[in-house]
N, C-alpha and C. Protein backbone atom coordinates (compact mmCIF):
# COMPACT_ATOMS: atom_id res chain seq x y z
N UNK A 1 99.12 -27.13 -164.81
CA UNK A 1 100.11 -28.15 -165.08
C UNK A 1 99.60 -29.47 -164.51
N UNK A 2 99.61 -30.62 -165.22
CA UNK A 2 98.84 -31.58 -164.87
C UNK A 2 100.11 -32.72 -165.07
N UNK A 3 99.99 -33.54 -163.83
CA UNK A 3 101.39 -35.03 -163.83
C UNK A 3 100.58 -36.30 -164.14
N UNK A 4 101.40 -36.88 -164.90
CA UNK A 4 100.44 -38.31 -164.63
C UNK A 4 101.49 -39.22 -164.12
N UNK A 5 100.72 -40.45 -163.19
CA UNK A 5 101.71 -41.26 -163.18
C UNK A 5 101.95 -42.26 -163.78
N UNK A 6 102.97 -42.95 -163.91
CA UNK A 6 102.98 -44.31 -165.06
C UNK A 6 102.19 -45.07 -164.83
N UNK A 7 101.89 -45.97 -165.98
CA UNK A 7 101.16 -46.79 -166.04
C UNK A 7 101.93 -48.03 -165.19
N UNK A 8 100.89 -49.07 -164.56
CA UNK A 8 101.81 -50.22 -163.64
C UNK A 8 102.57 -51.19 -164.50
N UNK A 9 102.45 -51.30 -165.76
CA UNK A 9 103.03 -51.86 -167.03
C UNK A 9 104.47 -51.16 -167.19
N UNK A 10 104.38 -49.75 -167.12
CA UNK A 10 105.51 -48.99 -167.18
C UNK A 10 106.93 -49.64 -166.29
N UNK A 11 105.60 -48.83 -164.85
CA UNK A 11 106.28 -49.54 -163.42
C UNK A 11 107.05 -50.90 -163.28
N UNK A 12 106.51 -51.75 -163.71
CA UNK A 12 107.05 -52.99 -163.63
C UNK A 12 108.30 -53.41 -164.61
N UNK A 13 108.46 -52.56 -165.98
CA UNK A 13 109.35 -52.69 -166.86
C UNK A 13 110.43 -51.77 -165.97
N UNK A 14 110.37 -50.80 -164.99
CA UNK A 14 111.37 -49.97 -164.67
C UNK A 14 112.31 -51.21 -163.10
N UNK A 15 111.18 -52.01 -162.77
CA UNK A 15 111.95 -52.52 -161.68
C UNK A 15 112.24 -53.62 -162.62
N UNK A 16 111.95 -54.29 -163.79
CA UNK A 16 113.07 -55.23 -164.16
C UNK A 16 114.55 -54.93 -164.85
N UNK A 17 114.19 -53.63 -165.39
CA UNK A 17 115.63 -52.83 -165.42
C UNK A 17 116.42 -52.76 -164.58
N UNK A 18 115.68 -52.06 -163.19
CA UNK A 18 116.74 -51.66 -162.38
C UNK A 18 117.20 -53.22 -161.84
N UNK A 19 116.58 -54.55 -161.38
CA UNK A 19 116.74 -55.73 -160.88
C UNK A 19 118.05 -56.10 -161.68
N UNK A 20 117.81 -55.85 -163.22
CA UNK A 20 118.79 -56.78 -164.02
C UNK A 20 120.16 -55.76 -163.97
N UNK A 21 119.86 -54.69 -163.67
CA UNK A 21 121.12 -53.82 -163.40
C UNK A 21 121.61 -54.00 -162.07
N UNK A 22 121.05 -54.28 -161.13
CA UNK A 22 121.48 -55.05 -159.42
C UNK A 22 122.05 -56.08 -159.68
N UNK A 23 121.54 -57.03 -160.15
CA UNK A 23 122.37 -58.20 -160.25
C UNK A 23 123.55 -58.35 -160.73
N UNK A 24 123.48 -57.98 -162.76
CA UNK A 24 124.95 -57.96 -162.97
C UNK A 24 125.83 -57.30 -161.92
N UNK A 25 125.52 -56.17 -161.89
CA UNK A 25 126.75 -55.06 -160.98
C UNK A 25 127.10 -55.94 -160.06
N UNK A 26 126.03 -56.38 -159.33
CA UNK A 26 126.79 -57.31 -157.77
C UNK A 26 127.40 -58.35 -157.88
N UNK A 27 127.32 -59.09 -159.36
CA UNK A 27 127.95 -60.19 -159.43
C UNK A 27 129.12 -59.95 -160.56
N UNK A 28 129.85 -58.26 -160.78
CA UNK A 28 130.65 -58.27 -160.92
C UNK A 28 130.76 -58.74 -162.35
N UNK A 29 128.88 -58.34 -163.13
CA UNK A 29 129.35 -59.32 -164.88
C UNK A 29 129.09 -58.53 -166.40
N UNK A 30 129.82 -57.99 -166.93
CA UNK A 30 129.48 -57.35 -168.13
C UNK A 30 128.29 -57.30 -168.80
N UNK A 31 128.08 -56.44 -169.50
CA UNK A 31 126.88 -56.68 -170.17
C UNK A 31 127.30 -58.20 -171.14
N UNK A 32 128.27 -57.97 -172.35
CA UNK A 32 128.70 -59.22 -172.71
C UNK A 32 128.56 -60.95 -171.89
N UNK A 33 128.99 -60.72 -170.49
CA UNK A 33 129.13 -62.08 -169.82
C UNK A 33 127.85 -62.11 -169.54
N UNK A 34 126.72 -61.30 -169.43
CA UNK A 34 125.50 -61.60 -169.16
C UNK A 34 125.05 -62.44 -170.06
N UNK A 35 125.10 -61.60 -170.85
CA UNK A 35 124.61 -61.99 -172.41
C UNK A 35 124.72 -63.53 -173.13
N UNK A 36 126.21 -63.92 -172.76
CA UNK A 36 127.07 -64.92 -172.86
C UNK A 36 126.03 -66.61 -171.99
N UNK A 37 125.79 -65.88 -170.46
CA UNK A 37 125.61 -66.70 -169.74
C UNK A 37 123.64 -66.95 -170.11
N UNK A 38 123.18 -66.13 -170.52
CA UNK A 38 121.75 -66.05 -171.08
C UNK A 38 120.98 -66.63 -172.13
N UNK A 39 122.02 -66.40 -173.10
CA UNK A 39 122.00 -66.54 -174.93
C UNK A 39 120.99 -65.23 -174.80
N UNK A 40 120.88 -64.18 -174.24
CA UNK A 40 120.08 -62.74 -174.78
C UNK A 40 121.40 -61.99 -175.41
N UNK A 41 121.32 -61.36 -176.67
CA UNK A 41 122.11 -60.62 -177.24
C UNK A 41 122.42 -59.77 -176.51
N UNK A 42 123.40 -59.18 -176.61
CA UNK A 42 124.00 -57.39 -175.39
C UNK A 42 123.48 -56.44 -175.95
N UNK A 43 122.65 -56.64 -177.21
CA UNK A 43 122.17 -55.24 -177.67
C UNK A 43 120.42 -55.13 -176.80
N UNK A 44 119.77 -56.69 -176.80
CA UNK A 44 118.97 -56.48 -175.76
C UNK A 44 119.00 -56.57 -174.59
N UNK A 45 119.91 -56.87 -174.00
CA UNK A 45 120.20 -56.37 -172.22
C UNK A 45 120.61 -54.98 -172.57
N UNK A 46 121.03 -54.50 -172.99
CA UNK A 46 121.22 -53.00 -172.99
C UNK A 46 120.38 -52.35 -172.99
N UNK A 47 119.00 -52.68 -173.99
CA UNK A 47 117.63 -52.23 -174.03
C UNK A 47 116.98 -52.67 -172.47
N UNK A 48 116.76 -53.46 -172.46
CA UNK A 48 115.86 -54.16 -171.52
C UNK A 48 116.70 -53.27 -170.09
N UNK A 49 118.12 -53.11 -169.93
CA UNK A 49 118.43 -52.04 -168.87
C UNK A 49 117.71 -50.84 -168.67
N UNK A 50 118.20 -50.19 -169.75
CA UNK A 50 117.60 -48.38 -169.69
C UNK A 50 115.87 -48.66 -170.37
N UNK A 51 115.35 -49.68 -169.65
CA UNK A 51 113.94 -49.32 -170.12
C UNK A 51 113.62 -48.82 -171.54
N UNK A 52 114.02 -49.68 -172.34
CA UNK A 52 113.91 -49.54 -174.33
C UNK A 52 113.41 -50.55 -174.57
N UNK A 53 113.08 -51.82 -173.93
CA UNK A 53 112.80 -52.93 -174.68
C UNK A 53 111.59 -53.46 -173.31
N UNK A 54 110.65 -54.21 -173.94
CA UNK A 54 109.93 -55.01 -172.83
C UNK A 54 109.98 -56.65 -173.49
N UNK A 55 110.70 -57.25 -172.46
CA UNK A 55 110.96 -58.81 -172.92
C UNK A 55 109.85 -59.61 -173.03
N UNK A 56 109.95 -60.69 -173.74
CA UNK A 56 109.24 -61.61 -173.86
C UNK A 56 109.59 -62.25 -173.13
N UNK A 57 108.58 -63.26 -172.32
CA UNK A 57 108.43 -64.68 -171.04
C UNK A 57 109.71 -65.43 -171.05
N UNK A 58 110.11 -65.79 -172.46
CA UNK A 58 111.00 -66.09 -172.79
C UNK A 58 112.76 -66.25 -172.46
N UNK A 59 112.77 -64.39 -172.72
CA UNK A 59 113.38 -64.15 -172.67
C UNK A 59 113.89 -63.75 -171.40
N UNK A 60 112.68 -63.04 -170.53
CA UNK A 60 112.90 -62.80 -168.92
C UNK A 60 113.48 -64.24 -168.13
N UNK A 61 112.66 -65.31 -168.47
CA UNK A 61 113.39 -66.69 -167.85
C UNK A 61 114.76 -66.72 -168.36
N UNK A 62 115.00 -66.75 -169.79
CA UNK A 62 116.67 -66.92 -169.43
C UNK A 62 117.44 -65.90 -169.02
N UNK A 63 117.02 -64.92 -168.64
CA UNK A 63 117.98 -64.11 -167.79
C UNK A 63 117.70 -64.13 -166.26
N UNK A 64 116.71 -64.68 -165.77
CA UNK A 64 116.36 -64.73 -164.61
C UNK A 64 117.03 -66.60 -163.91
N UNK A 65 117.04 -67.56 -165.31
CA UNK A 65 117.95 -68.49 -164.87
C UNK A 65 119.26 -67.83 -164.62
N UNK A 66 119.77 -67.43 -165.87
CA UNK A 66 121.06 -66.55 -165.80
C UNK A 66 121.90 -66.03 -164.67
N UNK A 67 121.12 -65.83 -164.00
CA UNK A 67 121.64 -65.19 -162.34
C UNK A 67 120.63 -66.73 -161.42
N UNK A 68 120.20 -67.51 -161.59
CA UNK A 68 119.89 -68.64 -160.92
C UNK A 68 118.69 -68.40 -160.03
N UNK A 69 117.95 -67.85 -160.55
CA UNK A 69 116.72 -67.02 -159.62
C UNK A 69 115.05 -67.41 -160.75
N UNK A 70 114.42 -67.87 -160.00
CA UNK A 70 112.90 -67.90 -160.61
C UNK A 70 112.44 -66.15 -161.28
N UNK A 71 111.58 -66.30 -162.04
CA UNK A 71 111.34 -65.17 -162.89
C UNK A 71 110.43 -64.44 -161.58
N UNK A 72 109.52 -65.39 -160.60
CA UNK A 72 108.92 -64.54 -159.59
C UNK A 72 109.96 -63.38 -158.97
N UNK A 73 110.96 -64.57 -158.65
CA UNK A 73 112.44 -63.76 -157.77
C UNK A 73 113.16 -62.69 -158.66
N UNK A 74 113.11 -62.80 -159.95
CA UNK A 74 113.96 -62.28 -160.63
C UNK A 74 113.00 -60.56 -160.41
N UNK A 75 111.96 -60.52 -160.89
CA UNK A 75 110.34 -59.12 -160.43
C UNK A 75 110.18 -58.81 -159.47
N UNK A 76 110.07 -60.26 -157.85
CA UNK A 76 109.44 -59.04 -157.60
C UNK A 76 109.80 -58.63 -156.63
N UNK A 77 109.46 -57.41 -155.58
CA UNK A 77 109.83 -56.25 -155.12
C UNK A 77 110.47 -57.23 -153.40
N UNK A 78 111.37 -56.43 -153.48
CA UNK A 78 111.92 -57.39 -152.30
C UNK A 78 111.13 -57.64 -151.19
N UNK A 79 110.17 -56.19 -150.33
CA UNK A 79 109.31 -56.18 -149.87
C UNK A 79 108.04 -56.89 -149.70
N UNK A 80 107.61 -57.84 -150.82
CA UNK A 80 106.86 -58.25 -151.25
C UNK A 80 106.91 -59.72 -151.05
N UNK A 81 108.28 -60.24 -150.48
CA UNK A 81 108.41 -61.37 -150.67
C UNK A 81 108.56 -61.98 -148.93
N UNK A 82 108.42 -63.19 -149.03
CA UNK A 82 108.54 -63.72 -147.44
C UNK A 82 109.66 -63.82 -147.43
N UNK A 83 110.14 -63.39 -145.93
CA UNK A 83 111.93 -63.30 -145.43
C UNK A 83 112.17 -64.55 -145.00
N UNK A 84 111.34 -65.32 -144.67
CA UNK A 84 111.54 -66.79 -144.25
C UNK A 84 111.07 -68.19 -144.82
N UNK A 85 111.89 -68.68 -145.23
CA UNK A 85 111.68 -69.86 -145.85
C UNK A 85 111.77 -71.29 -145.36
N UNK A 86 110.49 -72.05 -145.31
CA UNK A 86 111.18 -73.04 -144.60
C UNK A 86 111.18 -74.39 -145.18
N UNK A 87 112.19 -75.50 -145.11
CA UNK A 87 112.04 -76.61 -145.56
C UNK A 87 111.72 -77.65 -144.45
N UNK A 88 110.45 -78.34 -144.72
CA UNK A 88 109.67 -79.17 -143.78
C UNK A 88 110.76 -80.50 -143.42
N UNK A 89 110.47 -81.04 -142.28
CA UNK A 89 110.99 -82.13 -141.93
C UNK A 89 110.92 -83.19 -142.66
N UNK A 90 109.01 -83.31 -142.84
CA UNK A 90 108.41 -84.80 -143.97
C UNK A 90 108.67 -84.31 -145.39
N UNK A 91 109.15 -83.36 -145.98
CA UNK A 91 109.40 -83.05 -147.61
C UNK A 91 109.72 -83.45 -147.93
N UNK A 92 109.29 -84.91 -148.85
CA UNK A 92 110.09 -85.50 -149.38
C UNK A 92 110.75 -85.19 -150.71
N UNK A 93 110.41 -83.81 -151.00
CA UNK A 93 110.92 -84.07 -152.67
C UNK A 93 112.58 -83.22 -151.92
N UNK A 94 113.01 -83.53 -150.48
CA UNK A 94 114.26 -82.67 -150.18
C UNK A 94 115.04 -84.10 -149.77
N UNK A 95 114.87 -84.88 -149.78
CA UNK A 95 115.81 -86.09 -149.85
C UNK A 95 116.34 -86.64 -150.78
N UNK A 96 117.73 -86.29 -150.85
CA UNK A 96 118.53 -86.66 -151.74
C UNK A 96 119.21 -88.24 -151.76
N UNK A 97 118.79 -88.90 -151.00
CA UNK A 97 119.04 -90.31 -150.49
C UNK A 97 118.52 -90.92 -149.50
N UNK A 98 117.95 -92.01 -149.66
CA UNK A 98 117.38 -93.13 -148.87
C UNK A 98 117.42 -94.29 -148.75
N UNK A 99 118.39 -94.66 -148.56
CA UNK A 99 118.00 -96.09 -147.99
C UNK A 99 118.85 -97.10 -147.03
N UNK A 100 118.77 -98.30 -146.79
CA UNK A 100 119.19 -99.22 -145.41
C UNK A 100 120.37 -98.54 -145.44
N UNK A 101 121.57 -98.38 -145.76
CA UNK A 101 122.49 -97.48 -145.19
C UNK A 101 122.93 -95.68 -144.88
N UNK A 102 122.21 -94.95 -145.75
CA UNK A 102 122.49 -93.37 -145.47
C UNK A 102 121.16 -92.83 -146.18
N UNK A 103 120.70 -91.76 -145.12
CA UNK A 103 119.77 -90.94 -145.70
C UNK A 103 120.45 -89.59 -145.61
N UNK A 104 120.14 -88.64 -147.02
CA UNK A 104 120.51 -87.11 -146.99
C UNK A 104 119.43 -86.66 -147.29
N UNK A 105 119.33 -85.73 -146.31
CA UNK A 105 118.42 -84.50 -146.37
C UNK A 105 118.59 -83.06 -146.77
N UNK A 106 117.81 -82.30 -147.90
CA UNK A 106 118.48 -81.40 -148.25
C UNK A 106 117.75 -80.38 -147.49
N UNK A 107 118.72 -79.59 -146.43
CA UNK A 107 118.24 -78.50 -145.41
C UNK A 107 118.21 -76.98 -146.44
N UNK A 108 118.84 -77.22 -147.43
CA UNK A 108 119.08 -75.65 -147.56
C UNK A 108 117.74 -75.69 -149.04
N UNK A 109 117.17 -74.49 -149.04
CA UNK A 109 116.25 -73.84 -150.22
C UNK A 109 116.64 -74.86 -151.66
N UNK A 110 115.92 -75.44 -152.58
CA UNK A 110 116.33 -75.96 -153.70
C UNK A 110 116.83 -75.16 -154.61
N UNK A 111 116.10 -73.80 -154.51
CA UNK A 111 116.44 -73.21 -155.53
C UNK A 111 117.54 -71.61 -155.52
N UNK A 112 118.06 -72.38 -154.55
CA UNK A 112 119.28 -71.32 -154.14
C UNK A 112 120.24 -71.47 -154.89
N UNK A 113 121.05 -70.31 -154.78
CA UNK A 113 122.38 -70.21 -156.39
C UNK A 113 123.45 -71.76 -155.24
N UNK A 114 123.69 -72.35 -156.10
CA UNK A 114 124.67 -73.64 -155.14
C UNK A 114 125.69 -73.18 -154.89
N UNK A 115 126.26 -71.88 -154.13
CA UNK A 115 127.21 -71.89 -153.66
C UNK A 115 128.00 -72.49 -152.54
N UNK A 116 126.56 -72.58 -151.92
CA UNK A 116 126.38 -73.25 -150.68
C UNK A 116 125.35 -74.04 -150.33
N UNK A 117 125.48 -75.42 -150.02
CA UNK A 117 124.50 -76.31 -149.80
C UNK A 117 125.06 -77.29 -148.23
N UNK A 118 123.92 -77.61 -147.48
CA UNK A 118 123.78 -77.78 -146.58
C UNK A 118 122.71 -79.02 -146.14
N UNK A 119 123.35 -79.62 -145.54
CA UNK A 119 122.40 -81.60 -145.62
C UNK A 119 122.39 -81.67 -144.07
N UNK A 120 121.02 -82.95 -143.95
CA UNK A 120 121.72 -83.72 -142.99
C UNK A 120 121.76 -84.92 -143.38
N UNK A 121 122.80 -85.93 -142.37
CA UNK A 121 123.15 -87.31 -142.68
C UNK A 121 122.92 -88.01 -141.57
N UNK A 122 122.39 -89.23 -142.10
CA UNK A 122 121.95 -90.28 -141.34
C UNK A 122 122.23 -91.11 -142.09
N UNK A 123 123.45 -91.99 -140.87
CA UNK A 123 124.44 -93.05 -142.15
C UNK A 123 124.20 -94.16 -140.49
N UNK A 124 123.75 -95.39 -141.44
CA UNK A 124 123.43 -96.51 -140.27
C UNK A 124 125.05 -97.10 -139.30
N UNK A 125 124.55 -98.18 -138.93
CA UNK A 125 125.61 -98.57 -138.47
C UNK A 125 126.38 -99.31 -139.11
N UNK A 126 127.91 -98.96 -138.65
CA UNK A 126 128.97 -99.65 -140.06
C UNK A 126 129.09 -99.67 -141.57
N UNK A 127 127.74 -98.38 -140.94
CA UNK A 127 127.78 -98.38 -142.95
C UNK A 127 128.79 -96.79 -143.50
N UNK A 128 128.74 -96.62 -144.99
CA UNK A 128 129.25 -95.34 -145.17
C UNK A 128 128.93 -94.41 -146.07
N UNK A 129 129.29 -93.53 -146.20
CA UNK A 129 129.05 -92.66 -147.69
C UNK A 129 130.42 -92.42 -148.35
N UNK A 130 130.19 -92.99 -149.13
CA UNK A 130 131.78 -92.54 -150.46
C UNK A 130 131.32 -91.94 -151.33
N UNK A 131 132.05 -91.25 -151.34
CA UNK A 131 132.07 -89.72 -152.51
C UNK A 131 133.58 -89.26 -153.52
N UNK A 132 132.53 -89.65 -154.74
CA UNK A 132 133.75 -89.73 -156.06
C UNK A 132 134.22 -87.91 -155.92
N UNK A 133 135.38 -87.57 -156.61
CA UNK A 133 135.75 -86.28 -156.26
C UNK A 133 134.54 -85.48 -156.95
N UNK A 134 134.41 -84.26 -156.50
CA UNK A 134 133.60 -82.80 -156.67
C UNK A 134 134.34 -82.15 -157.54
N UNK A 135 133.44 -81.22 -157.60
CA UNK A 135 134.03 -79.66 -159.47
C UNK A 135 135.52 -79.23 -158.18
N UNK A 136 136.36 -78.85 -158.65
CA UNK A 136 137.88 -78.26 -158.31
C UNK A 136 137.30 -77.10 -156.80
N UNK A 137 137.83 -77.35 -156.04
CA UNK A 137 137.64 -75.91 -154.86
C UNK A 137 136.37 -76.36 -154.32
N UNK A 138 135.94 -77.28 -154.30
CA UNK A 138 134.95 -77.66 -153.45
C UNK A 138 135.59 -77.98 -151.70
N UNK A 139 134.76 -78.06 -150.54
CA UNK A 139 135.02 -77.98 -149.54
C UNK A 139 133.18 -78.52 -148.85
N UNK A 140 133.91 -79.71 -148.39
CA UNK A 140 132.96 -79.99 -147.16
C UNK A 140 133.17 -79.67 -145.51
N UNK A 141 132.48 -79.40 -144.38
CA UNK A 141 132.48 -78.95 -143.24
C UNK A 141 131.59 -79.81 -142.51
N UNK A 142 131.68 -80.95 -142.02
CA UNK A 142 131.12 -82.20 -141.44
C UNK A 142 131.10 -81.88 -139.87
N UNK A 143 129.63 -81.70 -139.36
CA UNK A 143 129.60 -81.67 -137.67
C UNK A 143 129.10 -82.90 -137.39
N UNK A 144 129.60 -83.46 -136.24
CA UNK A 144 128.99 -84.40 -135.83
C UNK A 144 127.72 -84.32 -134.29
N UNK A 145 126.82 -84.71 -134.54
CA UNK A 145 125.43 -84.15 -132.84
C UNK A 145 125.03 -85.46 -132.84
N UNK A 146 125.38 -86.57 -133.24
CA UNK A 146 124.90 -88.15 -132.42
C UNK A 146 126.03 -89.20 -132.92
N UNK A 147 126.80 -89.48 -132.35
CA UNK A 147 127.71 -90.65 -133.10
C UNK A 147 128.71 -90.28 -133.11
N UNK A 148 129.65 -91.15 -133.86
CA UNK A 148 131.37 -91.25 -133.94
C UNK A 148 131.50 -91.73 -135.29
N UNK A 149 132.35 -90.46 -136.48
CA UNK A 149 132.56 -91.23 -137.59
C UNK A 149 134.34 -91.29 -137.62
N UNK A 150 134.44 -91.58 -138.83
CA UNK A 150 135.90 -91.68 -139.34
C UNK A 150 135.71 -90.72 -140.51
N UNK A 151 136.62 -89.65 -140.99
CA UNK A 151 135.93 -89.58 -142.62
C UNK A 151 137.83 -89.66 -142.92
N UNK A 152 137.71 -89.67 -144.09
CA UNK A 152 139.12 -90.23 -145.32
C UNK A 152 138.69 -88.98 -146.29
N UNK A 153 139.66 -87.78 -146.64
CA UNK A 153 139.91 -87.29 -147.53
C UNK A 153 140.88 -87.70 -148.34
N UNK A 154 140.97 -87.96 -149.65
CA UNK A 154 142.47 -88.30 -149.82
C UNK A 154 143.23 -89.49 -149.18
N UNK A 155 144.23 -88.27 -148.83
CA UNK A 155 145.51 -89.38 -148.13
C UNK A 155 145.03 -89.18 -146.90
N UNK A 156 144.29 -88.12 -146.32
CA UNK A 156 144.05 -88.36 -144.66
C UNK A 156 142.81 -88.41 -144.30
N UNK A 157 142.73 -88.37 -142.85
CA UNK A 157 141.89 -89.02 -141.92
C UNK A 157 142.14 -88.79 -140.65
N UNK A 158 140.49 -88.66 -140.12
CA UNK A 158 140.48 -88.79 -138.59
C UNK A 158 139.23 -88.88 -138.35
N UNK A 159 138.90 -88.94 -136.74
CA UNK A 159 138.22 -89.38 -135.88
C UNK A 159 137.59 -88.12 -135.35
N UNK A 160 136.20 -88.95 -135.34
CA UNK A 160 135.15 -86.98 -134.40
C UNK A 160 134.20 -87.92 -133.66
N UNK A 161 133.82 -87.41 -132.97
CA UNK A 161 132.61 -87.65 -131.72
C UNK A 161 132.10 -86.22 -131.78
N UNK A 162 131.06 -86.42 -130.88
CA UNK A 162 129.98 -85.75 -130.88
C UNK A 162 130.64 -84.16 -130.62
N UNK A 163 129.88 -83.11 -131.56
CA UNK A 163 130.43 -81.68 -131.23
C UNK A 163 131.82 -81.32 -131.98
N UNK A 164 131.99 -82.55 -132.42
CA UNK A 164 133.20 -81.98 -133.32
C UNK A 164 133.26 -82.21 -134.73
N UNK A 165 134.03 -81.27 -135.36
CA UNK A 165 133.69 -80.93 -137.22
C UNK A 165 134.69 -81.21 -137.31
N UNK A 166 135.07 -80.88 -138.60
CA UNK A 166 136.15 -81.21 -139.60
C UNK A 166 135.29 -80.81 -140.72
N UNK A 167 137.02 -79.57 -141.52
CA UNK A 167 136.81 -79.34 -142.68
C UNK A 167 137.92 -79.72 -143.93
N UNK A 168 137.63 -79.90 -144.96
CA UNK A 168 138.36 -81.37 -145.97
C UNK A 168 138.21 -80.68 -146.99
N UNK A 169 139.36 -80.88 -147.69
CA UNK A 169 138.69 -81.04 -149.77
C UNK A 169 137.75 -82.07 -150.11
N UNK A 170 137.12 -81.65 -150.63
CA UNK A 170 135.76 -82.31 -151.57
C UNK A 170 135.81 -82.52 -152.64
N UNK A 171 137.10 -82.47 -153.78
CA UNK A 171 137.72 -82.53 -154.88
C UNK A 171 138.36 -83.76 -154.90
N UNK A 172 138.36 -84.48 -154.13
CA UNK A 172 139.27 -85.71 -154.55
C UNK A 172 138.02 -87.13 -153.61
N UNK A 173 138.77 -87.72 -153.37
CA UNK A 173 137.69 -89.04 -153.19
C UNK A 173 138.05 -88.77 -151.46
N UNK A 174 136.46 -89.02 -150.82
CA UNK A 174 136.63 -89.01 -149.65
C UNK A 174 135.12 -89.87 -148.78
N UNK A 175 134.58 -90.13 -147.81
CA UNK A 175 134.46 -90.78 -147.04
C UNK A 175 134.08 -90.47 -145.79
N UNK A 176 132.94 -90.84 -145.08
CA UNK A 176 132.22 -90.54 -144.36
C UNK A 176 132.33 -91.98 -143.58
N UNK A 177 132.45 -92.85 -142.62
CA UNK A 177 132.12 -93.77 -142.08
C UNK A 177 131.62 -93.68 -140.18
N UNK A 178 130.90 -94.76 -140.65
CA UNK A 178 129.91 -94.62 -139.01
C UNK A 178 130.53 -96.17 -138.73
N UNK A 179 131.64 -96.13 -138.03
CA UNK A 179 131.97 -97.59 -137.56
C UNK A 179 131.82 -97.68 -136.36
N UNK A 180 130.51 -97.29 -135.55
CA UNK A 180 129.99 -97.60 -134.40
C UNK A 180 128.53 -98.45 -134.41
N UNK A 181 128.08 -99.08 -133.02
CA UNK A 181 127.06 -99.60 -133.68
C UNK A 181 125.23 -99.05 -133.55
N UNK A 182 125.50 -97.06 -133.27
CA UNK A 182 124.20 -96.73 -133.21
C UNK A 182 124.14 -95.71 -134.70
N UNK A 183 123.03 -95.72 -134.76
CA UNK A 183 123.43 -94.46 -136.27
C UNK A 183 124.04 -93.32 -135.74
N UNK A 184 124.64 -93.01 -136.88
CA UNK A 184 125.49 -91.83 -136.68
C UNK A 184 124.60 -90.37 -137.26
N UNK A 185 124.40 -89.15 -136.74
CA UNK A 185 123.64 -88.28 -137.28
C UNK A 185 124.84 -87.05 -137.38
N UNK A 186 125.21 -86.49 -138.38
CA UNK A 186 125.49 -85.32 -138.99
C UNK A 186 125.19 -84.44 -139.63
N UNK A 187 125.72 -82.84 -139.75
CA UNK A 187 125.32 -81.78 -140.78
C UNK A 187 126.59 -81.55 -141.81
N UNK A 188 126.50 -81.39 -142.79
CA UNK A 188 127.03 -81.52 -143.99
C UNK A 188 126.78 -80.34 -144.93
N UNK A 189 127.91 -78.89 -144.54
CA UNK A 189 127.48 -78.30 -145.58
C UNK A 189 128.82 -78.00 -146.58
N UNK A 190 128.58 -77.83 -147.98
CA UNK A 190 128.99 -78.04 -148.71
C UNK A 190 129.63 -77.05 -149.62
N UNK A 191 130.29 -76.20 -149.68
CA UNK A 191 130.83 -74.99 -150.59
C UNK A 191 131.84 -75.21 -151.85
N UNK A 192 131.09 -74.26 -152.83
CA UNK A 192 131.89 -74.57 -154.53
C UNK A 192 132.80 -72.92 -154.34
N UNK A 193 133.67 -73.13 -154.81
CA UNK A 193 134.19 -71.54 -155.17
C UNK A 193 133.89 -71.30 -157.02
């Protein structure tokens, strides 16, 4: 009696099955809403599940956008990948703003699903950041570690010094101000529901 084992072509079509079957399940999404969120028909995610179909480049990227993940991330073996990621201090392609009044820095991974995003701020003196409202159920969480701001959600407002946060709706118009006269330095992270 003689076994063979699969070919690594095989192998690799069985972990994008099982991957694309991890994901929907954990995120709770039909074959249909996959499908929906992809433009891949449900008759080929159904294939491409139980190992019947081997996708085209194509087609693996839009299902690997689909769940918000690079096609590397979408393959390969969790083991395989570095557990630590880091975003450099000088990176500039992570600054989301620069100049004489507020710099943002983007601390968190670019290519993370945006559920959660995470900055820092460096807003000069007397100067501010205004922010037109956000998508519905948004929520900012503002710490302050050098300075004294004011921020304005809405109808309210208050006052923080150093070590102290405040958390706000991010859905309506709100406001960051440094009305002291050294820069003000904060972390800024940011959640969508």
């Amino acid at each position: 009696m003689s076994t063979t084992s699969p070919e690594p072509h095989e192998h690799g079509g069985q972990l994008l099955c099982d991957r694309v079957i991890e994901l929907r399940k954990k995120r709770g999404l039909t074959l249909d809403q996959l499908a929906s969120a992809c433009g891949v028909s449900r008759s080929m995610l159904s294939q491409i599940e139980r190992g019947r179909a081997n996708p085209t480049l194509a087609v693996t990227l839009r299902i690997a956008q689909a769940f918000g993940l690079s096609i590397g991330d979408l393959v390969d073996q969790p083991w395989t990948a570095s557990t630590i990621e880091v975003v450099r201090g000088d990176d500039a392609t992570h600054l989301f703003r620069d100049d004489r009044e507020c710099r943002i820095r983007t601390l968190s991974p670019l290519h993370l699903e945006k559920h959660v995003e995470f900055y820092e701020l460096r807003i000069a003196p007397h100067a501010s950041l205004r922010s037109a409202p956000h998508f519905e159920g948004t929520r900012e969480l503002l710490t302050i570690t050098r300075g004294s701001a004011r921020v304005v959600a809405g109808d309210n407002e208050c006052l923080l010094a150093v070590g102290d946060s405040a958390h706000y709706h991010a859905d309506q118009e709100h406001v960051i101000e440094n009305e002291s006269d050294d820069e003000l330095l904060a972390f800024l992270v940011v959640t969508y529901e």
